[in-house]
C-alpha atoms as a PDB file:
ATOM      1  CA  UNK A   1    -148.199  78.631 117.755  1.00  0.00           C
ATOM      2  CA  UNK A   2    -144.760  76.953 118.218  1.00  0.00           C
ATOM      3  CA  UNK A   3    -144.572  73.218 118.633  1.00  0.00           C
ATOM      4  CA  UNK A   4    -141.386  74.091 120.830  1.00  0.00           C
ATOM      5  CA  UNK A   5    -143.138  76.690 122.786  1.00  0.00           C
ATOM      6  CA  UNK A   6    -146.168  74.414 123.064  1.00  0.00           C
ATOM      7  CA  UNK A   7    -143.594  71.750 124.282  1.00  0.00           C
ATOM      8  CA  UNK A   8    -141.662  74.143 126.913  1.00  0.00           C
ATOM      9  CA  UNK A   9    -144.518  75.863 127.841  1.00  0.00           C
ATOM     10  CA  UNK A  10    -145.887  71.750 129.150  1.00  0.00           C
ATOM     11  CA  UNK A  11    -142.359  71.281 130.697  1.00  0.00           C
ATOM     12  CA  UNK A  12    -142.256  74.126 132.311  1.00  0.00           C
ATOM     13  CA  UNK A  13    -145.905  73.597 134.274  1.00  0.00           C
ATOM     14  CA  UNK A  14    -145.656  70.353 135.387  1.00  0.00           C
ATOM     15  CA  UNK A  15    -142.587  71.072 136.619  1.00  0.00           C
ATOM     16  CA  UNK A  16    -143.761  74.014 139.001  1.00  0.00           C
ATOM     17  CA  UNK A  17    -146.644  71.715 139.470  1.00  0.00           C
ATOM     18  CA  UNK A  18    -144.422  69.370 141.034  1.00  0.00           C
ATOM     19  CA  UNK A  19    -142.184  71.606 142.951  1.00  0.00           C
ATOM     20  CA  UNK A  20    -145.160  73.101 144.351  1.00  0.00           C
ATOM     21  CA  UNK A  21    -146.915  69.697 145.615  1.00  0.00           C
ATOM     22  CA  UNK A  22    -143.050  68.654 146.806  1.00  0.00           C
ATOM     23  CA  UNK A  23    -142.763  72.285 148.819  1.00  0.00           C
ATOM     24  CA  UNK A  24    -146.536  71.788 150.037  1.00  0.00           C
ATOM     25  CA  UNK A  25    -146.133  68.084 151.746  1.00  0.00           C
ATOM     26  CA  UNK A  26    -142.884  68.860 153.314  1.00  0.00           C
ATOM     27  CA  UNK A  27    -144.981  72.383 154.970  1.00  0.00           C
ATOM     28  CA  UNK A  28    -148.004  69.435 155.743  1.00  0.00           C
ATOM     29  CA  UNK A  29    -145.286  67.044 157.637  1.00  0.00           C
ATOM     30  CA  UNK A  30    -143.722  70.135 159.192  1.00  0.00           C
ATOM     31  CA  UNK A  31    -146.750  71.086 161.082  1.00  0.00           C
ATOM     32  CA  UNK A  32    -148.121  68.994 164.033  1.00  0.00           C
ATOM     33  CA  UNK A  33    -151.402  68.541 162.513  1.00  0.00           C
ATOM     34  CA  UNK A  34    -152.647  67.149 159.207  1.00  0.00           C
ATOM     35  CA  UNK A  35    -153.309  70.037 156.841  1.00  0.00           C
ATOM     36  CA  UNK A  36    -156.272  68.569 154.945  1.00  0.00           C
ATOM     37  CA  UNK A  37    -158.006  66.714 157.885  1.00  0.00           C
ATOM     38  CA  UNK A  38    -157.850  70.376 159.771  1.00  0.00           C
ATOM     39  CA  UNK A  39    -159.300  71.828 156.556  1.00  0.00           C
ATOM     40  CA  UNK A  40    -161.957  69.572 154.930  1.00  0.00           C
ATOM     41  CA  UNK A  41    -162.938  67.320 157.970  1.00  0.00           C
ATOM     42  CA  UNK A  42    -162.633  69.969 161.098  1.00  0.00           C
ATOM     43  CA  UNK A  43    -163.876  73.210 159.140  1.00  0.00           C
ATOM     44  CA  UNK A  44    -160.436  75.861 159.724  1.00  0.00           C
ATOM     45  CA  UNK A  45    -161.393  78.713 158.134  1.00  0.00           C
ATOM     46  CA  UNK A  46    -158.382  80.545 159.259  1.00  0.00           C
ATOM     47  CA  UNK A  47    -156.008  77.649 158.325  1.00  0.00           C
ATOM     48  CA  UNK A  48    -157.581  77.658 155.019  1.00  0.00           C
ATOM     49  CA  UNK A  49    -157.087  80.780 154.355  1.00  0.00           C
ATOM     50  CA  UNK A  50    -153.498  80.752 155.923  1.00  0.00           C
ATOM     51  CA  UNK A  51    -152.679  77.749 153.793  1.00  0.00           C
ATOM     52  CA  UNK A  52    -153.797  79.587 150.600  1.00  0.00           C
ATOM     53  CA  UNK A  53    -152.046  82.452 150.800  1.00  0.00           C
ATOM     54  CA  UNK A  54    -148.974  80.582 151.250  1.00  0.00           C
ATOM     55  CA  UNK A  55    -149.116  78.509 148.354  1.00  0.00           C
ATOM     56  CA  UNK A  56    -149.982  81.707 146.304  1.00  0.00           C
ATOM     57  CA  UNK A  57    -146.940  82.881 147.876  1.00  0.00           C
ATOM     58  CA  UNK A  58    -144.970  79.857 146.662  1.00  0.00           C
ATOM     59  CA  UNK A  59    -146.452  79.698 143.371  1.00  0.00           C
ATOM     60  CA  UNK A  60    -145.169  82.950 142.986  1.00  0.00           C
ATOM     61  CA  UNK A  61    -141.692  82.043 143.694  1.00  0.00           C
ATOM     62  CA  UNK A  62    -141.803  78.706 142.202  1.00  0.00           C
ATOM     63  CA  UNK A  63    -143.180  81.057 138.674  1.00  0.00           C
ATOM     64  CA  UNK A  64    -140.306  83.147 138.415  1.00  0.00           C
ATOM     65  CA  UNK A  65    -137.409  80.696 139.560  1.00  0.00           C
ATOM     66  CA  UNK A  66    -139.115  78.044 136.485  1.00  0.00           C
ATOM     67  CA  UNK A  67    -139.500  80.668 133.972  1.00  0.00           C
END
């Protein structure tokens, strides 16, 4: 393999790494509850499953805007 493609192929996931955690604590301070306290400490299935979805979602969008 490349050293260059090893190299851009690095870039290019931290950055959507950090997009993505940028995107996902401006959705947790939007909301009028903490995301992880709802999840971990008060058991929300649904929210759990509502929050993964949408960062699949993002991580889709945040995949082809990056590459």
């Amino acid at each position: 393999m490349d050293t260059h493609a090893l190299v851009n192929a690095l870039i290019y996931s931290v950055l959507g790494i950090l997009i993505f955690v940028v995107f996902f604590v401006i959705i947790d301070k939007m909301t009028p509850y903490h995301l992880w306290k709802e999840i971990v400490e008060d058991k929300n299935v649904a929210l759990a499953v509502l929050v993964g979805a949408m960062s699949i979602g993002m991580c889709i969008i945040i995949a082809a805007a990056v590459h």
